[in-house]
Structures are given as C-alpha cells and as structure tokens.
C-alpha atoms as a PDB file:
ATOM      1  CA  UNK A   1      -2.546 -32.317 -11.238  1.00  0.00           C
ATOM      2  CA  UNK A   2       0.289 -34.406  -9.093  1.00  0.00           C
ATOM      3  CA  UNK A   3       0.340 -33.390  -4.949  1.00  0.00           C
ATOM      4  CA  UNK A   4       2.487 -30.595  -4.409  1.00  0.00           C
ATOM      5  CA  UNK A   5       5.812 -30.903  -3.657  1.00  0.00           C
ATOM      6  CA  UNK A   6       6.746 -29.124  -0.281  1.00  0.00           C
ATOM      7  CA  UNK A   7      10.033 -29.776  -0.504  1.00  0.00           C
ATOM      8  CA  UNK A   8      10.397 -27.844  -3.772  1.00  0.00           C
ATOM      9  CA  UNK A   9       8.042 -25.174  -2.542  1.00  0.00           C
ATOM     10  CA  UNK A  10      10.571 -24.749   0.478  1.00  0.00           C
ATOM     11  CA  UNK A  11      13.647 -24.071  -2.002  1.00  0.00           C
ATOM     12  CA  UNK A  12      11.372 -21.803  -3.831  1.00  0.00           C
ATOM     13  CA  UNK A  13      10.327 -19.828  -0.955  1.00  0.00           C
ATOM     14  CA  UNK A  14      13.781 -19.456   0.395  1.00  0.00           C
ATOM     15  CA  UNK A  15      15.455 -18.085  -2.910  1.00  0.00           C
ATOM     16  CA  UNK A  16      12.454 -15.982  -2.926  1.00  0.00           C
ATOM     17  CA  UNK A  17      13.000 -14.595   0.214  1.00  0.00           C
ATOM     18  CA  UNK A  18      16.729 -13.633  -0.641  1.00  0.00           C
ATOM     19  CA  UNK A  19      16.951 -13.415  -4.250  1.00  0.00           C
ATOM     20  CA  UNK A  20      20.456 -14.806  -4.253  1.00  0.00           C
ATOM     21  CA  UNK A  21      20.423 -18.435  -5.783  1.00  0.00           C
ATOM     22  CA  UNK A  22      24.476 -19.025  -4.502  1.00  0.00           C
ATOM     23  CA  UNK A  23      23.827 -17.813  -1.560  1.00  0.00           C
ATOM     24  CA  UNK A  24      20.342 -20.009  -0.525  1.00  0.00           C
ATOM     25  CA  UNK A  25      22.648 -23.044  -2.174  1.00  0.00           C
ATOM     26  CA  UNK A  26      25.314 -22.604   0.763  1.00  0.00           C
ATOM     27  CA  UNK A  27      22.498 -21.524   3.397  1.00  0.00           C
ATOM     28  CA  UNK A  28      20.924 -24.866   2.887  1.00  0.00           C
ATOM     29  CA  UNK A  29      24.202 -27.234   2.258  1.00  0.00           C
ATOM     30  CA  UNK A  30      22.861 -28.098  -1.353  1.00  0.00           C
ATOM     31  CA  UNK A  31      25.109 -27.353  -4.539  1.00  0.00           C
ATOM     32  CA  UNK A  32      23.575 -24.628  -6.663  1.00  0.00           C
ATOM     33  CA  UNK A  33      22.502 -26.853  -9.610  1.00  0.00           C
ATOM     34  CA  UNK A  34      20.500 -28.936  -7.041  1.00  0.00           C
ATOM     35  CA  UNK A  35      18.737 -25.666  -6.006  1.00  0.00           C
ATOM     36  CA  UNK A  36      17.759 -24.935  -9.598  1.00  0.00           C
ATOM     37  CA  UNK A  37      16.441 -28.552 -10.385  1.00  0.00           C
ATOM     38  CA  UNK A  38      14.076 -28.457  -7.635  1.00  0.00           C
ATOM     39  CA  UNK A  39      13.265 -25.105  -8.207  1.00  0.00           C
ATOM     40  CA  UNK A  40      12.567 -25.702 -12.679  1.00  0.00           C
ATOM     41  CA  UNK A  41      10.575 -28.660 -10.794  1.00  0.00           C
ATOM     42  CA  UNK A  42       8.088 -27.013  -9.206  1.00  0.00           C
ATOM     43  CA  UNK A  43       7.897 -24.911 -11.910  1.00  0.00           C
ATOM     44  CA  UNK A  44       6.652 -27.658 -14.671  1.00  0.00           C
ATOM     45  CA  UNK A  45       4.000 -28.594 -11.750  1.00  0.00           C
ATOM     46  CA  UNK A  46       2.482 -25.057 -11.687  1.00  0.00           C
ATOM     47  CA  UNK A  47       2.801 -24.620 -15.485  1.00  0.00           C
ATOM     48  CA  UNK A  48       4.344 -21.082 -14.907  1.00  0.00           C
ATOM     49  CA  UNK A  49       7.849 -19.623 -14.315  1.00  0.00           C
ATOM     50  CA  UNK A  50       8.264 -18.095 -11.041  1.00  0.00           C
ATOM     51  CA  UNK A  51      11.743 -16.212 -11.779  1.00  0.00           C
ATOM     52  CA  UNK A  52      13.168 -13.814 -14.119  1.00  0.00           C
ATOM     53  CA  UNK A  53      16.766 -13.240 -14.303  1.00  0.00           C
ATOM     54  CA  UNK A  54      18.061  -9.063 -13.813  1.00  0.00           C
ATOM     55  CA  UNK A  55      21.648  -9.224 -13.892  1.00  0.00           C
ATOM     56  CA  UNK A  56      22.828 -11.533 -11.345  1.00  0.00           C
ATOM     57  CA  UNK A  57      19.792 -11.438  -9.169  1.00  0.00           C
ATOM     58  CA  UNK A  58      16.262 -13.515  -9.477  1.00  0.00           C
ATOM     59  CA  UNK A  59      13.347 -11.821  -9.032  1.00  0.00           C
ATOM     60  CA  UNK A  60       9.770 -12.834  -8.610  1.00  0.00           C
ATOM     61  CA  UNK A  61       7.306 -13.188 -11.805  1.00  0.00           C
ATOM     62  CA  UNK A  62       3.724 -12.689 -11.209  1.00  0.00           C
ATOM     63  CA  UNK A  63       3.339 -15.839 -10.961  1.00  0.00           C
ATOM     64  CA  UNK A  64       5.948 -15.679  -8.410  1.00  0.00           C
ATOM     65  CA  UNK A  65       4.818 -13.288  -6.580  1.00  0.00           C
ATOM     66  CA  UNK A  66       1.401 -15.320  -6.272  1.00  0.00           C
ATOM     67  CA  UNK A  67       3.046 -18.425  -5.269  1.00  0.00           C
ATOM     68  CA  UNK A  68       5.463 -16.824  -2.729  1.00  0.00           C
ATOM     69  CA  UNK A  69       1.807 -15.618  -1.078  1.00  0.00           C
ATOM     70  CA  UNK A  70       0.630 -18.917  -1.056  1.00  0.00           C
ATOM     71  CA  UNK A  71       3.877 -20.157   0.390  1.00  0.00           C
ATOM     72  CA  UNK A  72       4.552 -17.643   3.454  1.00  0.00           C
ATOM     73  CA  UNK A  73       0.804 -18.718   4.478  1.00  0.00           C
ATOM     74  CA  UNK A  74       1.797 -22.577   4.764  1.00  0.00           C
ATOM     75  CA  UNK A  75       5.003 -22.197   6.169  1.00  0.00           C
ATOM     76  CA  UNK A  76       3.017 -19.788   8.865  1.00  0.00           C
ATOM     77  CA  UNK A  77       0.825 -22.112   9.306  1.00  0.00           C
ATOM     78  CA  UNK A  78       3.296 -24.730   9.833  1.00  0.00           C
ATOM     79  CA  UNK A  79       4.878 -22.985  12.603  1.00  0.00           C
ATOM     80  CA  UNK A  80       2.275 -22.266  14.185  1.00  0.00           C
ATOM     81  CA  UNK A  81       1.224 -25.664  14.175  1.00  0.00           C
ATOM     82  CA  UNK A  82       4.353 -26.679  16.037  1.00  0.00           C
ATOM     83  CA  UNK A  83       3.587 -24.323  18.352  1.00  0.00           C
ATOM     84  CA  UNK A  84       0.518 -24.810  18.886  1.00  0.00           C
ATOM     85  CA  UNK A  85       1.460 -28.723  19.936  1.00  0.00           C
ATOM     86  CA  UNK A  86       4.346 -27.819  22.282  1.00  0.00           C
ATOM     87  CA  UNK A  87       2.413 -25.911  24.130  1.00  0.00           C
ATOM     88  CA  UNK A  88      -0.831 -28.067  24.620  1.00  0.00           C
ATOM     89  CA  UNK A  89      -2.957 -24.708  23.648  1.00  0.00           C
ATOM     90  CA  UNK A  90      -4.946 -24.053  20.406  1.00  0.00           C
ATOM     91  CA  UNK A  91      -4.400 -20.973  18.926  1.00  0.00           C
ATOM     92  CA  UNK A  92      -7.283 -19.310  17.555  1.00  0.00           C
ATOM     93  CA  UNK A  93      -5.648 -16.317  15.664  1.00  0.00           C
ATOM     94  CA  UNK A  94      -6.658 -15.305  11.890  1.00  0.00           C
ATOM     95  CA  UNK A  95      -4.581 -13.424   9.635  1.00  0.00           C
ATOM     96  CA  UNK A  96      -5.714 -10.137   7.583  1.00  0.00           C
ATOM     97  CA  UNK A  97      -3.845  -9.606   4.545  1.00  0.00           C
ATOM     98  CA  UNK A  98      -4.182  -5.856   3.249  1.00  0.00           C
ATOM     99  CA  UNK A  99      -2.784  -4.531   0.544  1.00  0.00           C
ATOM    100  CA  UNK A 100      -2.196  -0.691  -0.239  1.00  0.00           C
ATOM    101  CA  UNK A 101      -0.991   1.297  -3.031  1.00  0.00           C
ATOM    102  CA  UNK A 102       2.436   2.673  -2.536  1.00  0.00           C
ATOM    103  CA  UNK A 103       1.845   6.177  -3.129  1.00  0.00           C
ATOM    104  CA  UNK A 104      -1.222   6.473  -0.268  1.00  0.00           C
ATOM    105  CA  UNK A 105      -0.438   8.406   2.814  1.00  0.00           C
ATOM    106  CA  UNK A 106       1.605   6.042   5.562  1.00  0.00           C
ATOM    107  CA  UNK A 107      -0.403   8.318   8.021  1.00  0.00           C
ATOM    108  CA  UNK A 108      -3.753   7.222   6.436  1.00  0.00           C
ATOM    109  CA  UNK A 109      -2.380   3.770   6.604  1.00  0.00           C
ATOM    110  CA  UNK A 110      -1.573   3.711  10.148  1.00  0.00           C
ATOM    111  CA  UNK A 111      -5.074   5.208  11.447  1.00  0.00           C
ATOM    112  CA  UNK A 112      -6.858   2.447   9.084  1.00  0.00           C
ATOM    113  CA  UNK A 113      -4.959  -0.806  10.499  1.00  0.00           C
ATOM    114  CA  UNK A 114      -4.707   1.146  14.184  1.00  0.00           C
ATOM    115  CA  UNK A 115      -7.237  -0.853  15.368  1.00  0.00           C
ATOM    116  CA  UNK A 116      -5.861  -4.443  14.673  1.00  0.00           C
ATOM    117  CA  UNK A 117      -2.882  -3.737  16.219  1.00  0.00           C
ATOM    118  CA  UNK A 118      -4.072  -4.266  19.703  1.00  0.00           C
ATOM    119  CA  UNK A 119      -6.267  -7.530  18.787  1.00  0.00           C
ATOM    120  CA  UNK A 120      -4.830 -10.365  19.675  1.00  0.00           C
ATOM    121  CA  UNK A 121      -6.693 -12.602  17.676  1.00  0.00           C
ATOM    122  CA  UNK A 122      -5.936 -11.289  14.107  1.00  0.00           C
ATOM    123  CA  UNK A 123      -2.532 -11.036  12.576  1.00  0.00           C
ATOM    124  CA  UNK A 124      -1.990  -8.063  10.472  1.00  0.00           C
ATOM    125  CA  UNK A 125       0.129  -8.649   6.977  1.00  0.00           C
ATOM    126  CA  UNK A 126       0.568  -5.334   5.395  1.00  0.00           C
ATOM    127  CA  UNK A 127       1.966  -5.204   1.546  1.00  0.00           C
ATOM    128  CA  UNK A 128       2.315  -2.425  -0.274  1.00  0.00           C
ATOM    129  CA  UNK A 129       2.538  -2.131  -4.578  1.00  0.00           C
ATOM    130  CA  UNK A 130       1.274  -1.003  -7.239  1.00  0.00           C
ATOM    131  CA  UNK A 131      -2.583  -1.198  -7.709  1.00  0.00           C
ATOM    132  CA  UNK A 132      -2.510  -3.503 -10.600  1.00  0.00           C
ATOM    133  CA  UNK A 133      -0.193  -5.549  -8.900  1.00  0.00           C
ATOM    134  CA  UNK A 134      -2.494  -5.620  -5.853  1.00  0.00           C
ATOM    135  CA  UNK A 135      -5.670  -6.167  -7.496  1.00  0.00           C
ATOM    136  CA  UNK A 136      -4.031  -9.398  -9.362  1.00  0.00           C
ATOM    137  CA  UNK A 137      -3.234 -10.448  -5.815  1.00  0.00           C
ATOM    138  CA  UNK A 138      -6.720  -9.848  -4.377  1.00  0.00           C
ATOM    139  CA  UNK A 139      -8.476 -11.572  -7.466  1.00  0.00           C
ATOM    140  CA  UNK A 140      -6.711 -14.919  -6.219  1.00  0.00           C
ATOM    141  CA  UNK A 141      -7.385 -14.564  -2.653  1.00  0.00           C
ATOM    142  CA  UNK A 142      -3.738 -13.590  -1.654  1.00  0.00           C
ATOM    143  CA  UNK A 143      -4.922 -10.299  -0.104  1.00  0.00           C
ATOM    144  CA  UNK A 144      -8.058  -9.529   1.731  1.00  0.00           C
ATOM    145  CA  UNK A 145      -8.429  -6.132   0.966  1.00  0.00           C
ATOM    146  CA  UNK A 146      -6.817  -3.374  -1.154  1.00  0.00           C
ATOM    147  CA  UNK A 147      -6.431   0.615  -0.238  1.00  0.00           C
ATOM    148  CA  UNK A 148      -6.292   3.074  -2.652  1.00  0.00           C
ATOM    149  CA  UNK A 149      -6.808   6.679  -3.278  1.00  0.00           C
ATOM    150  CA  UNK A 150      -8.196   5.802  -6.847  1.00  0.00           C
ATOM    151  CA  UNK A 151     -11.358   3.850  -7.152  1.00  0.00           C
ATOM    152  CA  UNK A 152     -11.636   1.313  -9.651  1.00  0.00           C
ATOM    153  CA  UNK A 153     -14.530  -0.438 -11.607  1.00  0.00           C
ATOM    154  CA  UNK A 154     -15.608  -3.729 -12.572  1.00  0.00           C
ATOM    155  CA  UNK A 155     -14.783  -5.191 -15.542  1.00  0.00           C
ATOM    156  CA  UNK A 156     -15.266  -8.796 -17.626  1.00  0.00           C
ATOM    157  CA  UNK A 157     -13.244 -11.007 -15.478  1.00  0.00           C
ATOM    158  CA  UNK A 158     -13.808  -9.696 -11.727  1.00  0.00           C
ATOM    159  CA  UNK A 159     -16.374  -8.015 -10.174  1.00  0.00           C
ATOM    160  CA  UNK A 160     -14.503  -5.571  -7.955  1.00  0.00           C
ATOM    161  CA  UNK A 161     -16.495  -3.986  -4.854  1.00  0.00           C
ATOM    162  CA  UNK A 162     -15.318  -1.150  -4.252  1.00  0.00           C
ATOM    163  CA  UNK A 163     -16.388   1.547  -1.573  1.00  0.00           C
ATOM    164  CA  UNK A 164     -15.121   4.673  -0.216  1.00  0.00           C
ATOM    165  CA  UNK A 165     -14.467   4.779   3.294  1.00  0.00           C
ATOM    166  CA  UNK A 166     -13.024   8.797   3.566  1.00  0.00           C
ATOM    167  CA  UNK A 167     -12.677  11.604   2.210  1.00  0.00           C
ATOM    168  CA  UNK A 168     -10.157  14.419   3.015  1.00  0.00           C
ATOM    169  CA  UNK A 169      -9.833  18.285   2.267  1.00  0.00           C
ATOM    170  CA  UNK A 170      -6.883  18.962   0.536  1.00  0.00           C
ATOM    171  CA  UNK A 171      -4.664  21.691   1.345  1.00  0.00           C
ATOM    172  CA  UNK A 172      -2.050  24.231   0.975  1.00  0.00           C
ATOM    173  CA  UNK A 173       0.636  23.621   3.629  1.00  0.00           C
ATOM    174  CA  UNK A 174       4.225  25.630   4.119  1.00  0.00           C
ATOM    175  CA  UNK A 175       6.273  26.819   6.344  1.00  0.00           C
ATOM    176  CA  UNK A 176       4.956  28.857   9.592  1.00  0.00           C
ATOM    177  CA  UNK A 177       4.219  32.147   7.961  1.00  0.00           C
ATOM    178  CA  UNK A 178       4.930  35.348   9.711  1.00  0.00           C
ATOM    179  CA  UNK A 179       2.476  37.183   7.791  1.00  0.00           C
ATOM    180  CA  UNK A 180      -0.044  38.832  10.381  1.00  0.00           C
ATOM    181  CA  UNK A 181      -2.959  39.135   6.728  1.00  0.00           C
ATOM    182  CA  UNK A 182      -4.370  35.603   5.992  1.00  0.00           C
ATOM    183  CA  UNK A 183      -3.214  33.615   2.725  1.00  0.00           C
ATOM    184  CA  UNK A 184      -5.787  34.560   0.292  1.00  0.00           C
ATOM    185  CA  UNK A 185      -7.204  32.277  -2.331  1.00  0.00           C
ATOM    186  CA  UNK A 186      -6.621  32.120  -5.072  1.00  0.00           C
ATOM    187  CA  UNK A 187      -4.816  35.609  -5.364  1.00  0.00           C
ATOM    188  CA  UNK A 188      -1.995  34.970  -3.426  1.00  0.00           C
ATOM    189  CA  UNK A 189      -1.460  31.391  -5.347  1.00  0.00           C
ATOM    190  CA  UNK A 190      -0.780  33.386  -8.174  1.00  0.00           C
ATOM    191  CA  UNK A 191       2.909  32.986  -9.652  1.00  0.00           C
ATOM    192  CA  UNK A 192       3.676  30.881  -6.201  1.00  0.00           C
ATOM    193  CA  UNK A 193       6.280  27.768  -6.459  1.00  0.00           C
ATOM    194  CA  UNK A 194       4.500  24.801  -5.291  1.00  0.00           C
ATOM    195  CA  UNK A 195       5.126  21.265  -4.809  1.00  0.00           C
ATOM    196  CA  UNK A 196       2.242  19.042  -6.634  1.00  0.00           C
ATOM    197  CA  UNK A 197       1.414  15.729  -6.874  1.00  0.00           C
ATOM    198  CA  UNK A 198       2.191  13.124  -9.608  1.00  0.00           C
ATOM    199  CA  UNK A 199      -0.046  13.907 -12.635  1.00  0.00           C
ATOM    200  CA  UNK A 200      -1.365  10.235 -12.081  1.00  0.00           C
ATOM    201  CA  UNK A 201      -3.221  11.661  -8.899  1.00  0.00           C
ATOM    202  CA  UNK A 202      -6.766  12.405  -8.958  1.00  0.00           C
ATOM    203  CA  UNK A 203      -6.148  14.980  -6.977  1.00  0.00           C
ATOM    204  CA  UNK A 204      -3.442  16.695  -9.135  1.00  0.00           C
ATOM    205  CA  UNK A 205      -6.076  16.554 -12.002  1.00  0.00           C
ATOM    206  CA  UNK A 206      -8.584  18.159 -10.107  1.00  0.00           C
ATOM    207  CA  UNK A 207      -6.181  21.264  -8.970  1.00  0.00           C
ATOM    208  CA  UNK A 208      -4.873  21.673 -12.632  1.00  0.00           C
ATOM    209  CA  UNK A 209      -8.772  21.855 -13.965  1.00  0.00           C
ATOM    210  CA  UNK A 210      -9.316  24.292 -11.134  1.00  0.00           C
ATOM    211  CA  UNK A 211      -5.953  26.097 -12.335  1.00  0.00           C
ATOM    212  CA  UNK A 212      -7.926  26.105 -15.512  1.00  0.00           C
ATOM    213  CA  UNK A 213     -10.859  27.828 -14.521  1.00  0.00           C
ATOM    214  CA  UNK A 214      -9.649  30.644 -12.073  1.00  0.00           C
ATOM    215  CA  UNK A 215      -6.828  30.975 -14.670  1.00  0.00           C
ATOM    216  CA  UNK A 216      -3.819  30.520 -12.588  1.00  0.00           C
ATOM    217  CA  UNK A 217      -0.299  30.049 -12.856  1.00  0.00           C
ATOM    218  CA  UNK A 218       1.693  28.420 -10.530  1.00  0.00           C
ATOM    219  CA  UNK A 219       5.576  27.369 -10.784  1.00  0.00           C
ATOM    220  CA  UNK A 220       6.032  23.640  -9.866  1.00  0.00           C
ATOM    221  CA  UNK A 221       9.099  23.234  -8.093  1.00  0.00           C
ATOM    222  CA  UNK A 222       8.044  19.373  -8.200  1.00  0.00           C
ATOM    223  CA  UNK A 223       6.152  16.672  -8.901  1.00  0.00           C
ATOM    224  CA  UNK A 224       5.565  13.917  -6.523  1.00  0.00           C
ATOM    225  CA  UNK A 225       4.232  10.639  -7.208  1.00  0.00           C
ATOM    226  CA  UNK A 226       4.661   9.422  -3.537  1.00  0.00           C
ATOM    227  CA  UNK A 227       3.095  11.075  -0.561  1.00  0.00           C
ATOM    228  CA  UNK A 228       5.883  10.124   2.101  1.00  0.00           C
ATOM    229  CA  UNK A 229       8.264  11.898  -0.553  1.00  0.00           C
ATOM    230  CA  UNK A 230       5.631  14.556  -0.921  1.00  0.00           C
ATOM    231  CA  UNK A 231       5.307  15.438   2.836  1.00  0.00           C
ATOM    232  CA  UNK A 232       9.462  15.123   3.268  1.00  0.00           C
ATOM    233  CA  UNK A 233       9.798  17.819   0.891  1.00  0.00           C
ATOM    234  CA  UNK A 234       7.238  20.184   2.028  1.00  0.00           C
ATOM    235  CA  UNK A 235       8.666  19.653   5.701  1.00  0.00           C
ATOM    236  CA  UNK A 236      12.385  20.089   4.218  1.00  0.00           C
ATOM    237  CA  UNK A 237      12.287  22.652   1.273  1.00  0.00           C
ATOM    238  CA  UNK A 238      10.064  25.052   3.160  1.00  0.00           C
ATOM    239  CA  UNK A 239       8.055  25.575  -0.607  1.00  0.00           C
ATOM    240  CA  UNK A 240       4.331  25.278  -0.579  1.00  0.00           C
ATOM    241  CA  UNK A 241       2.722  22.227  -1.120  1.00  0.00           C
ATOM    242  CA  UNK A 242      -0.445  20.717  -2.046  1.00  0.00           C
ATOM    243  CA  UNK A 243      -1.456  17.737  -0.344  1.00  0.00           C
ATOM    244  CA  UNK A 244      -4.241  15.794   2.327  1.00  0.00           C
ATOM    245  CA  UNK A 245      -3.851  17.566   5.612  1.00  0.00           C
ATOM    246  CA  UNK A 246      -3.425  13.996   7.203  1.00  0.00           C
ATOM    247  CA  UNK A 247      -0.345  13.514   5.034  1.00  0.00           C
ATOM    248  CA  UNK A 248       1.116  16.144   7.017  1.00  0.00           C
ATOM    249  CA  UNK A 249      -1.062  15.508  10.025  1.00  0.00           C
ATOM    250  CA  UNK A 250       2.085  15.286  12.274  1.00  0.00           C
ATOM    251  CA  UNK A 251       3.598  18.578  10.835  1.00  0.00           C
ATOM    252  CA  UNK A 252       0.562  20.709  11.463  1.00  0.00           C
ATOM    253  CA  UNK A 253       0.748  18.967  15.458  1.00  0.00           C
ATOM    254  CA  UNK A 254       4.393  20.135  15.661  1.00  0.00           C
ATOM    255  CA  UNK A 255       3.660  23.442  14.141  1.00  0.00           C
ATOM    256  CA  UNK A 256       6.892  22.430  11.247  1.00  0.00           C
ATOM    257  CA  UNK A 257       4.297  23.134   8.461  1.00  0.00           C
ATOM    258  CA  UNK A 258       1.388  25.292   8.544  1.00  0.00           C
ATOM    259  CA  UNK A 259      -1.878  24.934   6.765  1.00  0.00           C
ATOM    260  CA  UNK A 260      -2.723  28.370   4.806  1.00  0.00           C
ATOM    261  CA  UNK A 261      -6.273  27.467   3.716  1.00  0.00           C
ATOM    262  CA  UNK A 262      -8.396  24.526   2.783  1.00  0.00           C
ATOM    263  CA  UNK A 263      -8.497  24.461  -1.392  1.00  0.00           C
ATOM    264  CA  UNK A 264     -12.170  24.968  -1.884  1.00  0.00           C
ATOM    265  CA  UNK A 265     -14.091  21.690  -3.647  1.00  0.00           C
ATOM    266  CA  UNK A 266     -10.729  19.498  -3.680  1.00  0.00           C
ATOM    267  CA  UNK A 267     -10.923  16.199  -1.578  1.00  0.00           C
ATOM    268  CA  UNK A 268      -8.411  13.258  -1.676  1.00  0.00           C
ATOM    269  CA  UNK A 269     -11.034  10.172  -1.524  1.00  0.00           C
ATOM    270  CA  UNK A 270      -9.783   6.647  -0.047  1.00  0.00           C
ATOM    271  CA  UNK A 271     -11.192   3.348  -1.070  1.00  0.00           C
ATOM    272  CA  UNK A 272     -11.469   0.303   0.504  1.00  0.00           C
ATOM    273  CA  UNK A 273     -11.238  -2.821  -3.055  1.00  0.00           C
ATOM    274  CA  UNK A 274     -12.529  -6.157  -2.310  1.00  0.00           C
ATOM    275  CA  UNK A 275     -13.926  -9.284  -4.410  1.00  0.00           C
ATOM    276  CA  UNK A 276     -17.151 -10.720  -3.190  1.00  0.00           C
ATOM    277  CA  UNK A 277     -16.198 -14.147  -0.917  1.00  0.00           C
ATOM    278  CA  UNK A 278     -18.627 -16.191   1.080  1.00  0.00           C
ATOM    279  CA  UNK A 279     -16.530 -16.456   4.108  1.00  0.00           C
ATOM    280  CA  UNK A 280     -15.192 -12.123   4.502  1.00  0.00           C
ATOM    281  CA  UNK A 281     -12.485 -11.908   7.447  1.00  0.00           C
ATOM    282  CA  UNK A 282     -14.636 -10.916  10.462  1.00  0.00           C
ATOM    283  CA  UNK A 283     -12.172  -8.158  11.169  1.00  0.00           C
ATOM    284  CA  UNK A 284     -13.473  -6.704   8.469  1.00  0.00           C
ATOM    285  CA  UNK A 285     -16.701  -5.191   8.891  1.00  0.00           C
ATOM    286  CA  UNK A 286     -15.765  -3.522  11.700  1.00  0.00           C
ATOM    287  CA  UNK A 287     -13.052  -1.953  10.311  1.00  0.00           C
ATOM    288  CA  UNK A 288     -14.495  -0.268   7.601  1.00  0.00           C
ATOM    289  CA  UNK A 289     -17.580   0.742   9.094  1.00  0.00           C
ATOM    290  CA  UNK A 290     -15.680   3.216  11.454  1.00  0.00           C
ATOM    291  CA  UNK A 291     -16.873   7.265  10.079  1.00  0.00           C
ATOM    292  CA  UNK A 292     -13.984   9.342   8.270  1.00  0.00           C
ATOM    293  CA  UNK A 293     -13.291  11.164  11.446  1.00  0.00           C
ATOM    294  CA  UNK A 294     -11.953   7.899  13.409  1.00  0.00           C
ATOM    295  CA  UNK A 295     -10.056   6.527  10.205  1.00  0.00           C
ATOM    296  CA  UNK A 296      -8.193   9.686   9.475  1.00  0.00           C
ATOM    297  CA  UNK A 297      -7.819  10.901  12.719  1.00  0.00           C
ATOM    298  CA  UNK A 298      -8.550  14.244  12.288  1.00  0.00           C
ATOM    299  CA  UNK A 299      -9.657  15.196  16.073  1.00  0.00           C
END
C-alpha cells in the first residue's frame, strides 16, 4: 500500500467534521470539485468509501467513522507536537478513549470517568453510540473501552472481555407521596400507570417476567429506550417509573422524585467491554477496580 496522503486525510477530516461539502470548499479557498477529488482519492487508497449521501448532507460510513478516529488522533497529535516545541517542555499526557452506549445512565457515566477528570496526565475522549457501533470501533483499536448495561459474548472473529463492574437495585420512583401507609409491593402496583423501559432493556425483560409470575397488570404510560429521557419524564409527568435509583440519583437528593420501594430481585448490571491488547491504558486498571459503591455513588 502507497504512504498516506495527509493532505487528503485533512480534506476528509474537515468535511467530516461539518458534513457540508460547499461549505468546507469555501472554508478552505478550494472549489468544491477539488474537495471531492481529493476526497474519492483517499478513498481508492483505503479501498472503502467513507461517505454516503442523505439528501444534501454527507455522512460518515463505517468506514468513515473508523477513519475519522484515526484522523482526530493525528491531527491531536500534531498539535500537540507544535506545542510541545514552542514551549521547550515534553508533554507526557495519554489519551483514554471510552465509548458508552447511548441509552446508559449519564449519571452512571459521570461517576465512572469522575476520576480522570482531575488527572492531568490522561485526556478523556468520551463517545457515545450504539453498542454495535462501539464494539466495531473497539475491535480496531479506536476506543479503549466500551460501557454498557448489556453484556456481550465472544464470538468467531473477536474475543470480547467483558466484566461487570456494578450492579444497581432498580426501583419504583414518583412523585413525593403524601400517603402516611408505605407503598406496598406488589399490591399497590396493581392497575398503576407506569413509565418502563425500552423492551430492548434487560431490565424491562426482567420486570415483565416478574409481571408474569405475581400476575400483574400495569398500564404503561411509556416506553423509554433512553434513560436521560426516562428520568425527564418521571421528574416531569409526576407518573411512576421504573428505573436504577442512580438514574434519578439527583431527584431522590432534591426530594423532586421519591423512591417507593426497591423491586425485589431486579438489578440494572453495568459492564465494562474490552479486547485483549498487550500494552492496556494504565488508567485503566485503576479505574475499574474501584467497588460498586464508589462507581455509582450511592453514599
């Protein structure tokens, strides 16, 4: 294979970053047609297209998507370089590239990289997707590690490792009841309008089959595939919800929502997916060997 062009990889990475091909052309005094040359060239050297065409925007193949990782990386690098020169000091900073699935808590998220943020040796680069999408991007090295609520298995082309790192109660959250008797499980589920997760979720799957066995009938008011969503409606809608108490960790502080009981024998797990590597990210092991109580921040 021929060196790599930098100069096309440049064009690439810029219409990447904006999606607008016009708009890149004028940004970088080249005429549009130049743009695409350089851009179809770099495409015959990788042997892959990196853009599809929606309507009048470009967007990102996989392909794409892997190169644009590869290409945020050396233009970082770059930079830094520069930087680094000017000001007659060596850096020694790494970056940690985590990936997590889009419908996982954004509280869970924040206590997990918490730690990294006061480091000043590691740069944090946090993407968020779909977990196919992620894995594809971990299996080439793109991302260092992938969080997800769903744990996956190995299969014939990639030996996945994947551990769990926490597990949390799920719960039955509303609105601050004024009810001097406790909520009662499961009697006083009976009939009740709930908000539920996606039917995607583990956890969803486990409440129906409980459903199942206690016979119960609920009325959904929703179904929620993301948990940001999730925890805006039970905060909004005053309904009751089912969901991680961390989801709604700052609702419970603020006494907006109120827990009515701990669903007995229903956890929300969260797993940490790598790919075995002979050089892991030193941040790393420290990071995942914290207990659940200091990654969910529960106390």
């Amino acid at each position: 294979m021929s060196r790599l062009n930098y100069h096309h990889l440049q064009y690439f990475w810029a219409v990447a970053k904006d999606g607008n091909l016009t708009r890149v052309a004028k940004q970088l005094h080249v005429s549009q047609s130049a743009l695409s040359v350089q851009i179809r060239l770099l495409e015959d050297q990788l042997g892959h297209a990196l853009f599809a065409r929606e309507g009048r925007r470009l967007v990102l193949t996989e392909a794409g998507r892997i190169a644009l990782g590869y290409a945020e990386r050396i233009f970082t690098n770059g930079s830094e370089l520069v930087s680094t020169l000017k000001d007659g000091q060596r850096r020694e900073r790494t970056v940690l590239r985590i990936g997590a699935v889009a419908t996982l808590s954004r509280n869970f998220q924040e206590s997990f990289v918490k730690p990294l943020l006061s480091r000043d040796d590691v740069e944090l680069v946090l993407q968020s997707g779909g977990l196919d999408e992620l894995l594809t991007r971990l299996g080439v090295h793109s991302l260092d590690l992938v969080l997800s609520n769903r744990a996956v298995a190995p299969d014939a082309e990639r030996t996945w490792q994947c551990r769990r790192i926490a597990r949390q109660p799920v719960s039955l959250v509303g609105p601050p009841s004024k009810r001097r008797r406790k909520f009662r499980f499961p009697d006083d589920l009976q009939g009740a309008r709930i908000l539920l997760p996606g039917r995607t979720s583990d956890v969803r799957s486990a409440f129906d089959l409980l459903c199942d066995q206690l016979e119960l009938r609920v009325d959904i008011v929703a179904e929620v595939d993301d948990m940001a969503m999730l925890r805006l409606l039970a905060r909004d809608t005053r309904e009751l919800a089912l969901v991680p108490s961390v989801v709604v960790r700052d609702e419970l502080r603020e006494r907006r929502l109120q827990e009515y009981c701990v669903v007995p024998n229903l956890f929300e797990q969260f797993y940490a997916i790598t790919v075995k590597r002979h050089f892991q990210h030193p941040a790393l092991r420290a990071l995942l060997a914290r207990p659940d109580a200091e990654i969910l921040e529960t106390r």
